[in-house]
PDB file of N, CA and C in Angstrom:
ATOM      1  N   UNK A   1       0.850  -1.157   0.000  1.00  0.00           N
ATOM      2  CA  UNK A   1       0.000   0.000   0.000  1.00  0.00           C
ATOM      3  C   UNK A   1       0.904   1.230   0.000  1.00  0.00           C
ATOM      4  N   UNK A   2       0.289   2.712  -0.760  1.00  0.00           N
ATOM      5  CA  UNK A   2       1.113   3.780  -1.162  1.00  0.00           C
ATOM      6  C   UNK A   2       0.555   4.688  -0.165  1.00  0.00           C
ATOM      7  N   UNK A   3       1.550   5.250   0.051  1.00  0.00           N
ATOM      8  CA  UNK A   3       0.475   6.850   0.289  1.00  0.00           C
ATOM      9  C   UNK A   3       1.232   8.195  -0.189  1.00  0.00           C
ATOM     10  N   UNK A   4       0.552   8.211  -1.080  1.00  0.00           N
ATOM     11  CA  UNK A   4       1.182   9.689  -1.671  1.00  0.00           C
ATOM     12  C   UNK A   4       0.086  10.757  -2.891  1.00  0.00           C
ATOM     13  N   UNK A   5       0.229  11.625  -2.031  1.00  0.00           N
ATOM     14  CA  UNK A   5      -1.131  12.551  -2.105  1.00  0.00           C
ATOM     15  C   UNK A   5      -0.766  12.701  -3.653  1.00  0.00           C
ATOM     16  N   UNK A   6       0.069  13.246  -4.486  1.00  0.00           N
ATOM     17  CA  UNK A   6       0.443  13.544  -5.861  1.00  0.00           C
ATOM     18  C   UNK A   6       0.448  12.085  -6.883  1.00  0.00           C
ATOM     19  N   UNK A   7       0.729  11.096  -5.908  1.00  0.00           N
ATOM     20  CA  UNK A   7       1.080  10.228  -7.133  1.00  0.00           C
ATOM     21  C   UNK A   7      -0.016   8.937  -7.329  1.00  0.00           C
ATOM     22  N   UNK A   8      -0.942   9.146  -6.434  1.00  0.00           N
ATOM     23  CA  UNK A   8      -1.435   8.022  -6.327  1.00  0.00           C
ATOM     24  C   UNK A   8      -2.367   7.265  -7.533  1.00  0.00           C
ATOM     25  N   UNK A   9      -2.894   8.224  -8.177  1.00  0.00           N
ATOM     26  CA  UNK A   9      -3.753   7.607  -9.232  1.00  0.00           C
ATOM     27  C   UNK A   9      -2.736   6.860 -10.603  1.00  0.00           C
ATOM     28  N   UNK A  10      -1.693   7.699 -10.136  1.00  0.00           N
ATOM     29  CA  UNK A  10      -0.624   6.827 -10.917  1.00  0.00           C
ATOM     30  C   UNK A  10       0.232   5.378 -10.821  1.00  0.00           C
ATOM     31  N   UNK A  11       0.290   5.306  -9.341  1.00  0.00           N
ATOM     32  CA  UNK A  11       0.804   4.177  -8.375  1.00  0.00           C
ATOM     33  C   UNK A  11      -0.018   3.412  -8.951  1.00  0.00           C
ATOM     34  N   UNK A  12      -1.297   3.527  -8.818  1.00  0.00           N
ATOM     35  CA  UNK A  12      -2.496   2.227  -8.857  1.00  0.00           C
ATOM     36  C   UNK A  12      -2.996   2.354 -10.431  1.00  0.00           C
ATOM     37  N   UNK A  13      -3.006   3.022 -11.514  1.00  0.00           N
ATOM     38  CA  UNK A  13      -3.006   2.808 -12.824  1.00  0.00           C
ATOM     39  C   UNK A  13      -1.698   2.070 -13.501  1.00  0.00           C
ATOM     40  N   UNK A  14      -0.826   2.834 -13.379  1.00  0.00           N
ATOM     41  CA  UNK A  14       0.032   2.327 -14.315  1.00  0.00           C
ATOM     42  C   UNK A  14       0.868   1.547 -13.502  1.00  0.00           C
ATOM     43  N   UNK A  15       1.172   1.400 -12.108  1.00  0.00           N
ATOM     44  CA  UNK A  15       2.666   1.001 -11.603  1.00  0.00           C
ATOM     45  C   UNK A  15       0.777  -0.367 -10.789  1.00  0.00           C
ATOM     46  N   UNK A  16      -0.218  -0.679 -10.805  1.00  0.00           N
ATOM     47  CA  UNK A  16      -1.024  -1.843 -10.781  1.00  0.00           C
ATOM     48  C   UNK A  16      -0.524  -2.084  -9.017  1.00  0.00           C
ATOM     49  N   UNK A  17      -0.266  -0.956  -8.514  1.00  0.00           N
ATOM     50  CA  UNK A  17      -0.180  -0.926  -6.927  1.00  0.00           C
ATOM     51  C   UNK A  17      -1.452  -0.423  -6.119  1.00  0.00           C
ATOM     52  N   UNK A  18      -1.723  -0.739  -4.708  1.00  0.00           N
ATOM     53  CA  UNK A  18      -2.794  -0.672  -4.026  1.00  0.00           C
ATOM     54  C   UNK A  18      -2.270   0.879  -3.529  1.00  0.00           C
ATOM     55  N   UNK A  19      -3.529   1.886  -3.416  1.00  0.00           N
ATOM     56  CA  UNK A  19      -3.057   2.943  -2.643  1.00  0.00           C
ATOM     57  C   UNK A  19      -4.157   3.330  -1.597  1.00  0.00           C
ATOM     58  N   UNK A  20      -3.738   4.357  -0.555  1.00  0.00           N
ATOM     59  CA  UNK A  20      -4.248   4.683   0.424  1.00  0.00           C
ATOM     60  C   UNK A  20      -4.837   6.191   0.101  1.00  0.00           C
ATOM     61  N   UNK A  21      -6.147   6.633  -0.664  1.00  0.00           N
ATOM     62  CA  UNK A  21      -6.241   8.293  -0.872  1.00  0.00           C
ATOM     63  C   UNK A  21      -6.729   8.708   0.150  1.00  0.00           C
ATOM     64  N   UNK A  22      -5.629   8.896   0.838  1.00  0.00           N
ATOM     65  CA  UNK A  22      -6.165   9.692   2.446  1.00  0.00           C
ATOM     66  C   UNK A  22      -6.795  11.116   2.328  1.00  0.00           C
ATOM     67  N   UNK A  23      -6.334  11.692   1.230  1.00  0.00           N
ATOM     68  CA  UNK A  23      -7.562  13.136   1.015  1.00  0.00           C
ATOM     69  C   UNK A  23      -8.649  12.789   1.246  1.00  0.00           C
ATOM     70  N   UNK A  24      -9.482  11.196   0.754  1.00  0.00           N
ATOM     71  CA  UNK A  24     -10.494  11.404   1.128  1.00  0.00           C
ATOM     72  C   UNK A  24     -11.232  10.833   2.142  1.00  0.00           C
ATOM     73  N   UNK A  25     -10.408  11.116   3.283  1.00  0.00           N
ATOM     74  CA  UNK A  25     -10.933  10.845   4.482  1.00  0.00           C
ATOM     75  C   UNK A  25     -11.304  12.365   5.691  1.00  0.00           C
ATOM     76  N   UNK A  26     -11.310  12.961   4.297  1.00  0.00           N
ATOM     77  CA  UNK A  26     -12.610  14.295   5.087  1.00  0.00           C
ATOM     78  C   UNK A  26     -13.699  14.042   5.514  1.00  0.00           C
ATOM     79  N   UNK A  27     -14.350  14.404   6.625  1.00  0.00           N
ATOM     80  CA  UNK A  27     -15.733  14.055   7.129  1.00  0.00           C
ATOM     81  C   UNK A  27     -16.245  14.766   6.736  1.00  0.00           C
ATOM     82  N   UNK A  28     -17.643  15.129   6.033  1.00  0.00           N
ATOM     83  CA  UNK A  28     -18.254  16.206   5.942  1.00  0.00           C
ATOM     84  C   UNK A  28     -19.549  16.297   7.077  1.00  0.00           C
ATOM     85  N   UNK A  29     -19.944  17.502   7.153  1.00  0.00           N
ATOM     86  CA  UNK A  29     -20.964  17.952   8.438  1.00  0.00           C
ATOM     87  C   UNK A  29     -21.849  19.014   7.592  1.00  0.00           C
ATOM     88  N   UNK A  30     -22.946  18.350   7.544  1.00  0.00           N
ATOM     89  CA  UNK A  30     -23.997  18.700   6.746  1.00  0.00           C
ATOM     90  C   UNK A  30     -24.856  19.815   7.733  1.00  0.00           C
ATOM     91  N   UNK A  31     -24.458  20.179   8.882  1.00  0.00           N
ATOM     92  CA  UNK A  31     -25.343  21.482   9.508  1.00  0.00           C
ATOM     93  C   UNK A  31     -24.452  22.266   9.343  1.00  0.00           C
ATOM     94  N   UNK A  32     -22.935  21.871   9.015  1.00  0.00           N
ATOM     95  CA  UNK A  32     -22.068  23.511   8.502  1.00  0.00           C
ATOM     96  C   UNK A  32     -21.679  23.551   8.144  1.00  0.00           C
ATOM     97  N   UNK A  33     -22.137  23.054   6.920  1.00  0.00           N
ATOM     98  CA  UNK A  33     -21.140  23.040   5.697  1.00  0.00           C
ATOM     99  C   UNK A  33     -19.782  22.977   5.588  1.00  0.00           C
ATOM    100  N   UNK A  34     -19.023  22.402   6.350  1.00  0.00           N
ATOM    101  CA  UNK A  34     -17.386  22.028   6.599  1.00  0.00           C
ATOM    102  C   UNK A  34     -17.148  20.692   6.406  1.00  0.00           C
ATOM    103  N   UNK A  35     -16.206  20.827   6.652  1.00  0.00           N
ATOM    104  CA  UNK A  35     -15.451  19.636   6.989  1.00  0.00           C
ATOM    105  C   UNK A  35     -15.016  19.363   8.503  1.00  0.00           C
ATOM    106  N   UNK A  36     -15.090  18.363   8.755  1.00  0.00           N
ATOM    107  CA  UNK A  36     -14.437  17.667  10.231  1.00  0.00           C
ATOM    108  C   UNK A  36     -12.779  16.867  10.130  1.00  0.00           C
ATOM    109  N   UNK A  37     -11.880  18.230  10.547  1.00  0.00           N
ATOM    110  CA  UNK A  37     -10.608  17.769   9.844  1.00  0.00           C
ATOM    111  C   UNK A  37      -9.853  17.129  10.916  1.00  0.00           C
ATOM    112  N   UNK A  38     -10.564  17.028  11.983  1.00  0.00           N
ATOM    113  CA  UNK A  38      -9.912  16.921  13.241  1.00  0.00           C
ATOM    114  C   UNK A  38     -10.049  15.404  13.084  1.00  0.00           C
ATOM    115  N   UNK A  39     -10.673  14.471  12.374  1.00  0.00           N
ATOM    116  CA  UNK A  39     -10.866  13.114  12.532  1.00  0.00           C
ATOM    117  C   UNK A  39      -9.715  12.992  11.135  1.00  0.00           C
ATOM    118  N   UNK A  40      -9.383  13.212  10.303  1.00  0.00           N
ATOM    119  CA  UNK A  40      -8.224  13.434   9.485  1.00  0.00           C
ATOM    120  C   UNK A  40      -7.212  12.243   9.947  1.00  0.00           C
ATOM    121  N   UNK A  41      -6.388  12.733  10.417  1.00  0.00           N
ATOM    122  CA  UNK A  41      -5.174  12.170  11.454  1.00  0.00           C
ATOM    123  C   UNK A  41      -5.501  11.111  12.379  1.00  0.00           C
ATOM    124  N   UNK A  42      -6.317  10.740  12.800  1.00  0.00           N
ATOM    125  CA  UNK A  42      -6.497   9.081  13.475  1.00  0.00           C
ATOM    126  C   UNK A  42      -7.105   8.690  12.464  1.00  0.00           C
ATOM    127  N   UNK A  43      -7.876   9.032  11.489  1.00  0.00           N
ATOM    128  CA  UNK A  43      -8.381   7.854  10.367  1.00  0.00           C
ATOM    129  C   UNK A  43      -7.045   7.526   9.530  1.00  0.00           C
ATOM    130  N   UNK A  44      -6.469   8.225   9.362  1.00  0.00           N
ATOM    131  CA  UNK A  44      -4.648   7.662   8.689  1.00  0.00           C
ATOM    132  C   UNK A  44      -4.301   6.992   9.467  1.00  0.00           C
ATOM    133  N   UNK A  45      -4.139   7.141  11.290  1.00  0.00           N
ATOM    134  CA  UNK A  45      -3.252   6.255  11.717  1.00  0.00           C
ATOM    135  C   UNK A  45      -4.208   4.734  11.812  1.00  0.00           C
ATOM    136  N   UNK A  46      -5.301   5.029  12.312  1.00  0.00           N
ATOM    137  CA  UNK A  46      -6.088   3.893  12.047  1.00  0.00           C
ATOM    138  C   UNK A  46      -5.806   2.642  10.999  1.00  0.00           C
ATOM    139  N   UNK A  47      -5.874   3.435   9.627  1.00  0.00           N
ATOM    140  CA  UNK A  47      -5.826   2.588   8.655  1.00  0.00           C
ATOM    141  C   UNK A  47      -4.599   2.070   8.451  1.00  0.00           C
ATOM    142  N   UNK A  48      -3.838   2.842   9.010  1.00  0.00           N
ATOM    143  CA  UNK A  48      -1.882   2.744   8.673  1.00  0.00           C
ATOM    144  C   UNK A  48      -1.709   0.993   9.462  1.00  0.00           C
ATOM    145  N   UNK A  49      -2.003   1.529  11.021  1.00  0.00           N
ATOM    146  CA  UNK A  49      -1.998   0.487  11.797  1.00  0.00           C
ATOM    147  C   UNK A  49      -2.752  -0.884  11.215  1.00  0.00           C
ATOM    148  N   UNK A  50      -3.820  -0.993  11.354  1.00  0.00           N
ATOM    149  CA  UNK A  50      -4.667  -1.755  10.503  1.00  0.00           C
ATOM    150  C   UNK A  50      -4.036  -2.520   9.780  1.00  0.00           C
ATOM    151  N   UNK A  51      -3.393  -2.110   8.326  1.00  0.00           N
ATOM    152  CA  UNK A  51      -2.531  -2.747   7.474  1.00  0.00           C
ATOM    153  C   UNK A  51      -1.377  -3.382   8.109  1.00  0.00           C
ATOM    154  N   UNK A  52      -0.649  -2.608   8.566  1.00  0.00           N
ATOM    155  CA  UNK A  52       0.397  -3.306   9.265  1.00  0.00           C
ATOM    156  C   UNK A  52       0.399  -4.398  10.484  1.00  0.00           C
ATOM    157  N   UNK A  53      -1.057  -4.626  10.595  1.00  0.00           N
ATOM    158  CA  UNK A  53      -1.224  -5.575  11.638  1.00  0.00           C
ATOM    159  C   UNK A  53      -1.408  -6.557  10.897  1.00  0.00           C
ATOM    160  N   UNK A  54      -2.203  -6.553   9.686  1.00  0.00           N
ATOM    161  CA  UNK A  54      -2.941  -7.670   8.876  1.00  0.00           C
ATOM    162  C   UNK A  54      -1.264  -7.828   7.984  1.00  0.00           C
ATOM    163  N   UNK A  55      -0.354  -8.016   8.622  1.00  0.00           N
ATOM    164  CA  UNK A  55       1.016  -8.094   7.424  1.00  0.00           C
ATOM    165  C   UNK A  55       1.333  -7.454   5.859  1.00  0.00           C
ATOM    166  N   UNK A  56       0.451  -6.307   5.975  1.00  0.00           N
ATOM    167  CA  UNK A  56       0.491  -5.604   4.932  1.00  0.00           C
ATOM    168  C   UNK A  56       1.610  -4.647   4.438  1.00  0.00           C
ATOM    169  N   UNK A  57       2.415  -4.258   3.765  1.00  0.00           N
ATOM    170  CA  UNK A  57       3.262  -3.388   3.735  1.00  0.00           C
ATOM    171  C   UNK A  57       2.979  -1.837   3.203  1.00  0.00           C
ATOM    172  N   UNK A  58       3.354  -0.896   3.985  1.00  0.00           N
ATOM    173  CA  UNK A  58       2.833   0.468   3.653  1.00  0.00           C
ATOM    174  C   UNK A  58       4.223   0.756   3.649  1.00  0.00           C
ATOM    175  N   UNK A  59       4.355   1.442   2.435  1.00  0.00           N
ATOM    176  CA  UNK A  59       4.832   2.965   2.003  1.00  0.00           C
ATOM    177  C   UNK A  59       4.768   4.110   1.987  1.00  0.00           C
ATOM    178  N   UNK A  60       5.392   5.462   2.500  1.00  0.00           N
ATOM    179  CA  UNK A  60       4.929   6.638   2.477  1.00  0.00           C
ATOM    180  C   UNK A  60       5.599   7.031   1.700  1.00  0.00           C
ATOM    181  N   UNK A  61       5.506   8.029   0.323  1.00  0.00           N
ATOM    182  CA  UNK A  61       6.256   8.129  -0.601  1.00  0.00           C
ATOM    183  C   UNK A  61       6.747   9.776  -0.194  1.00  0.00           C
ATOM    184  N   UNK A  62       7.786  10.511   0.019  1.00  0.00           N
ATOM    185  CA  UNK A  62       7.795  11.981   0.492  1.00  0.00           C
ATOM    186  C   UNK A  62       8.051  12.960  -0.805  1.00  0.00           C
ATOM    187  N   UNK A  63       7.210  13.540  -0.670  1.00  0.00           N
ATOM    188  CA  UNK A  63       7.103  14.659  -1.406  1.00  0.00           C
ATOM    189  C   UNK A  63       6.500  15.530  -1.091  1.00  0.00           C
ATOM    190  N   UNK A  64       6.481  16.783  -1.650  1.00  0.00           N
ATOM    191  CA  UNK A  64       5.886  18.040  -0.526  1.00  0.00           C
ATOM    192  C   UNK A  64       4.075  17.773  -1.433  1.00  0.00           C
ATOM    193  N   UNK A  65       3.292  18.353  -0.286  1.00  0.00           N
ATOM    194  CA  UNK A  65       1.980  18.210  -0.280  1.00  0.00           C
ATOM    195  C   UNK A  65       1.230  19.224   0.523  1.00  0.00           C
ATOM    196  N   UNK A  66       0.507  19.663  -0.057  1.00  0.00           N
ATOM    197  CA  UNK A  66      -0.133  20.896   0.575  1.00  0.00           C
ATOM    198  C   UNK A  66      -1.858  20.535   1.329  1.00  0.00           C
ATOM    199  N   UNK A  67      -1.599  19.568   1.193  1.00  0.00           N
ATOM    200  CA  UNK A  67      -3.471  18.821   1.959  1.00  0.00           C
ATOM    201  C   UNK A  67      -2.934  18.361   3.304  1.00  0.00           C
ATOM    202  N   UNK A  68      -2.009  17.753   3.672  1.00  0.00           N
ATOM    203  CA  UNK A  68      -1.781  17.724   4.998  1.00  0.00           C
ATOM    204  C   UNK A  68      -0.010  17.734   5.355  1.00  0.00           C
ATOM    205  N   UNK A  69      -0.082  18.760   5.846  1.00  0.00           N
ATOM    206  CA  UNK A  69       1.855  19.157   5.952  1.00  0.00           C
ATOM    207  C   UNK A  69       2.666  18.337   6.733  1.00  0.00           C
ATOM    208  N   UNK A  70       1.478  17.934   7.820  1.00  0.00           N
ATOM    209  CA  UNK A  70       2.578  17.570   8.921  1.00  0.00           C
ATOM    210  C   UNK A  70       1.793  15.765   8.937  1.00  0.00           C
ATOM    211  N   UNK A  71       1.795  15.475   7.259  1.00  0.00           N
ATOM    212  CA  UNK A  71       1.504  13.512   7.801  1.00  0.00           C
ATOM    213  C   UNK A  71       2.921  13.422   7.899  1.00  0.00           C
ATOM    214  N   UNK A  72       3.877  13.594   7.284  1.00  0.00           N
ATOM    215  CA  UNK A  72       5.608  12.901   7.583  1.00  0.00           C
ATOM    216  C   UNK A  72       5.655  12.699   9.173  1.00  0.00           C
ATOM    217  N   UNK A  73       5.359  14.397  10.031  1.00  0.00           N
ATOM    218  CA  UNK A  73       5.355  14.074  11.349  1.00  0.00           C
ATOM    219  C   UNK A  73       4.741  13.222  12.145  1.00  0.00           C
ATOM    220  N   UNK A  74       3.363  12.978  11.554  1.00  0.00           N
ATOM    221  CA  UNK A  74       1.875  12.378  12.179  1.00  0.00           C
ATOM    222  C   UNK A  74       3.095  10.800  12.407  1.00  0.00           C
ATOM    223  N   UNK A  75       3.433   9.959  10.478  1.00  0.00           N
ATOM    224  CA  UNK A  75       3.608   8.894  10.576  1.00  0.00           C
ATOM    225  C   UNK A  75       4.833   8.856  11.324  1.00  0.00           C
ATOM    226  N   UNK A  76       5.843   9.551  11.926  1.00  0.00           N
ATOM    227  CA  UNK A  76       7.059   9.341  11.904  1.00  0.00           C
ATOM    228  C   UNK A  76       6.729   9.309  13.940  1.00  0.00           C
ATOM    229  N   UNK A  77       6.238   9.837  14.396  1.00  0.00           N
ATOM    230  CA  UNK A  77       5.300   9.766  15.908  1.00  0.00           C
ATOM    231  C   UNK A  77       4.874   8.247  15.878  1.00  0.00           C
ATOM    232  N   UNK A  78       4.193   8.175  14.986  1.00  0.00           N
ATOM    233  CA  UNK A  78       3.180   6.766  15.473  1.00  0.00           C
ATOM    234  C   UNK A  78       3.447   5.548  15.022  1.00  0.00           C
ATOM    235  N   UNK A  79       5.014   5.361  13.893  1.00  0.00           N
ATOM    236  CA  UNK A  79       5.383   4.185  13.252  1.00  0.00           C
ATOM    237  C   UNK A  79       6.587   4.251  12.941  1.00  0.00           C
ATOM    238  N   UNK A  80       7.714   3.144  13.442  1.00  0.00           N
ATOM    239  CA  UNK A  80       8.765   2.977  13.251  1.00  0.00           C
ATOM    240  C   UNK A  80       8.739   3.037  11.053  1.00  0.00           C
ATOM    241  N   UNK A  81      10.399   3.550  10.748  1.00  0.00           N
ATOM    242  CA  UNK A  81      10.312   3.341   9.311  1.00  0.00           C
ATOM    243  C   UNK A  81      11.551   3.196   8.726  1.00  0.00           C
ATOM    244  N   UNK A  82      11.867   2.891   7.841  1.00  0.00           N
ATOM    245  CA  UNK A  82      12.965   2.515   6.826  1.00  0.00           C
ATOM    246  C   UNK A  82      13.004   3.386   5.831  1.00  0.00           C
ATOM    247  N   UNK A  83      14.346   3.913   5.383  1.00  0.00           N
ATOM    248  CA  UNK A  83      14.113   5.028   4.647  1.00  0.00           C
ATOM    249  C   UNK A  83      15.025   4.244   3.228  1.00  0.00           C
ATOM    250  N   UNK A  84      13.852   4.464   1.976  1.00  0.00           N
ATOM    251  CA  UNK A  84      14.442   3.612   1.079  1.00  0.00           C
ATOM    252  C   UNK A  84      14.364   5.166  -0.264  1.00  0.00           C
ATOM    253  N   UNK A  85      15.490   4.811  -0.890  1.00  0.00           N
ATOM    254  CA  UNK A  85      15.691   5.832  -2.065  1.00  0.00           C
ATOM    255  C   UNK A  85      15.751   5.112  -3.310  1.00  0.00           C
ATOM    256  N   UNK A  86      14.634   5.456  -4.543  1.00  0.00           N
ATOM    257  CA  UNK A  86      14.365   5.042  -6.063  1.00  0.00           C
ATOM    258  C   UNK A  86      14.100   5.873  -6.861  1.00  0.00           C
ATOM    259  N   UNK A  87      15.384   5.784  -7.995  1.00  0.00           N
ATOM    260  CA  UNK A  87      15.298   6.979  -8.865  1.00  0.00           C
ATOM    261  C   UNK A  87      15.010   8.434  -8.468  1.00  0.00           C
ATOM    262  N   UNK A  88      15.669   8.562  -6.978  1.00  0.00           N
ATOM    263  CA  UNK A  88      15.712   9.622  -6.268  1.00  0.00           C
ATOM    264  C   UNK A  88      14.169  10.164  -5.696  1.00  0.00           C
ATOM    265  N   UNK A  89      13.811   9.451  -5.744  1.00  0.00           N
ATOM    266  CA  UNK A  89      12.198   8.919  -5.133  1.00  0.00           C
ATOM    267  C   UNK A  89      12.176   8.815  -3.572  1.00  0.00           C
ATOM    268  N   UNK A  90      12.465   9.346  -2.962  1.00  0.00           N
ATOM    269  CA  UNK A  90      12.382   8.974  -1.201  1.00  0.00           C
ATOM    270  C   UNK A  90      11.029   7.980  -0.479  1.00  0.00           C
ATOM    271  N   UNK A  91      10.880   7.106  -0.307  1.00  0.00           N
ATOM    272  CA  UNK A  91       9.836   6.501   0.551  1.00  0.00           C
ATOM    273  C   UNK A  91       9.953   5.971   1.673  1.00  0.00           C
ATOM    274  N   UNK A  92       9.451   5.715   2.546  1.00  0.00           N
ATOM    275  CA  UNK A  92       9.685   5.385   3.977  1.00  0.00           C
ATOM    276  C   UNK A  92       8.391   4.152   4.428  1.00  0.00           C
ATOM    277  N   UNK A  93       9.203   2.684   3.946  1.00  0.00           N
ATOM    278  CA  UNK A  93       8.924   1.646   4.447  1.00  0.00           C
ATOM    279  C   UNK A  93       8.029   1.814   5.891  1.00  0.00           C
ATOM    280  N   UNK A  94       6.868   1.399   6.504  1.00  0.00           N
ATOM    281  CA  UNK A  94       6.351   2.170   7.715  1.00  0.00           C
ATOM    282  C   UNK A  94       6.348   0.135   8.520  1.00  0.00           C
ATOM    283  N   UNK A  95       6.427   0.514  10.123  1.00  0.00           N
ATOM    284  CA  UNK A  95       5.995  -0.745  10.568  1.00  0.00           C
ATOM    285  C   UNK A  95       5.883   0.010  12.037  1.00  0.00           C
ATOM    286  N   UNK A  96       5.227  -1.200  12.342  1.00  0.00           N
ATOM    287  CA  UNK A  96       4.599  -0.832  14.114  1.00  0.00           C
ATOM    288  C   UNK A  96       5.679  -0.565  15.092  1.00  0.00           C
ATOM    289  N   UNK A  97       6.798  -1.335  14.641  1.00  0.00           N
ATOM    290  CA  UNK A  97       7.836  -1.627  15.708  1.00  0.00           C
ATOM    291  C   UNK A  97       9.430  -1.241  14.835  1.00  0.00           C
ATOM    292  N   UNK A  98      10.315  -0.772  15.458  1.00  0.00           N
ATOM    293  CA  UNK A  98      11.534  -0.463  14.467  1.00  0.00           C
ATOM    294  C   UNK A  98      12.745  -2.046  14.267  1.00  0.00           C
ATOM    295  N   UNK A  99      12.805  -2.040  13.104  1.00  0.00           N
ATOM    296  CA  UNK A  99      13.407  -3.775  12.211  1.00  0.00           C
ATOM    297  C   UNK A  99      14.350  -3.725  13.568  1.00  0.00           C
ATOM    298  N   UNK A 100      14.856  -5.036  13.242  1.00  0.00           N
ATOM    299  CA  UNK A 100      15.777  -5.609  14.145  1.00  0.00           C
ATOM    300  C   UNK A 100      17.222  -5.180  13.722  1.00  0.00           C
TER     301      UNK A 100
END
């Protein structure tokens, strides 16, 4: 699984990878017309965890992103990671616990 706000429709079209579109885990609130952004950030870690329990492998791919600034910080708090470099591509292998 991917997570990367810019690349994802590409990950899962052409590169036939599973992705995570955490943009759309906005709540909407139909008496005020907003959004509920505050549930944002535990529905990522939720799902992050989740996968990685069921032996799934998540990727965070880094690149700058203007929908949520501080997920690098969110995931880097709540999940040990591996920092892997492709075609100067930065991603960060994610797991519950840091490798041996």
């Amino acid at each position: 699984m991917f997570l990367s706000y810019p690349w994802n429709d590409l990950l899962a079209v052409y590169g036939g990878r599973s992705v995570f579109n955490y943009r759309r885990t906005l709540v909407a609130d139909a008496a005020t017309r907003t959004y509920r952004t505050e549930q944002v950030e535990p529905t990522i870690t939720a799902v992050v965890t989740t996968l990685l329990e069921e032996g799934k492998p998540v990727y965070f791919v880094e690149l700058e992103s203007s929908f949520l600034p501080k997920l690098p910080e969110l995931l880097q708090t709540n999940f040990a990671s591996e920092t892997i470099t492709v075609a100067d591509v930065t991603l960060r292998k994610l797991s519950l616990t840091a490798a041996p």
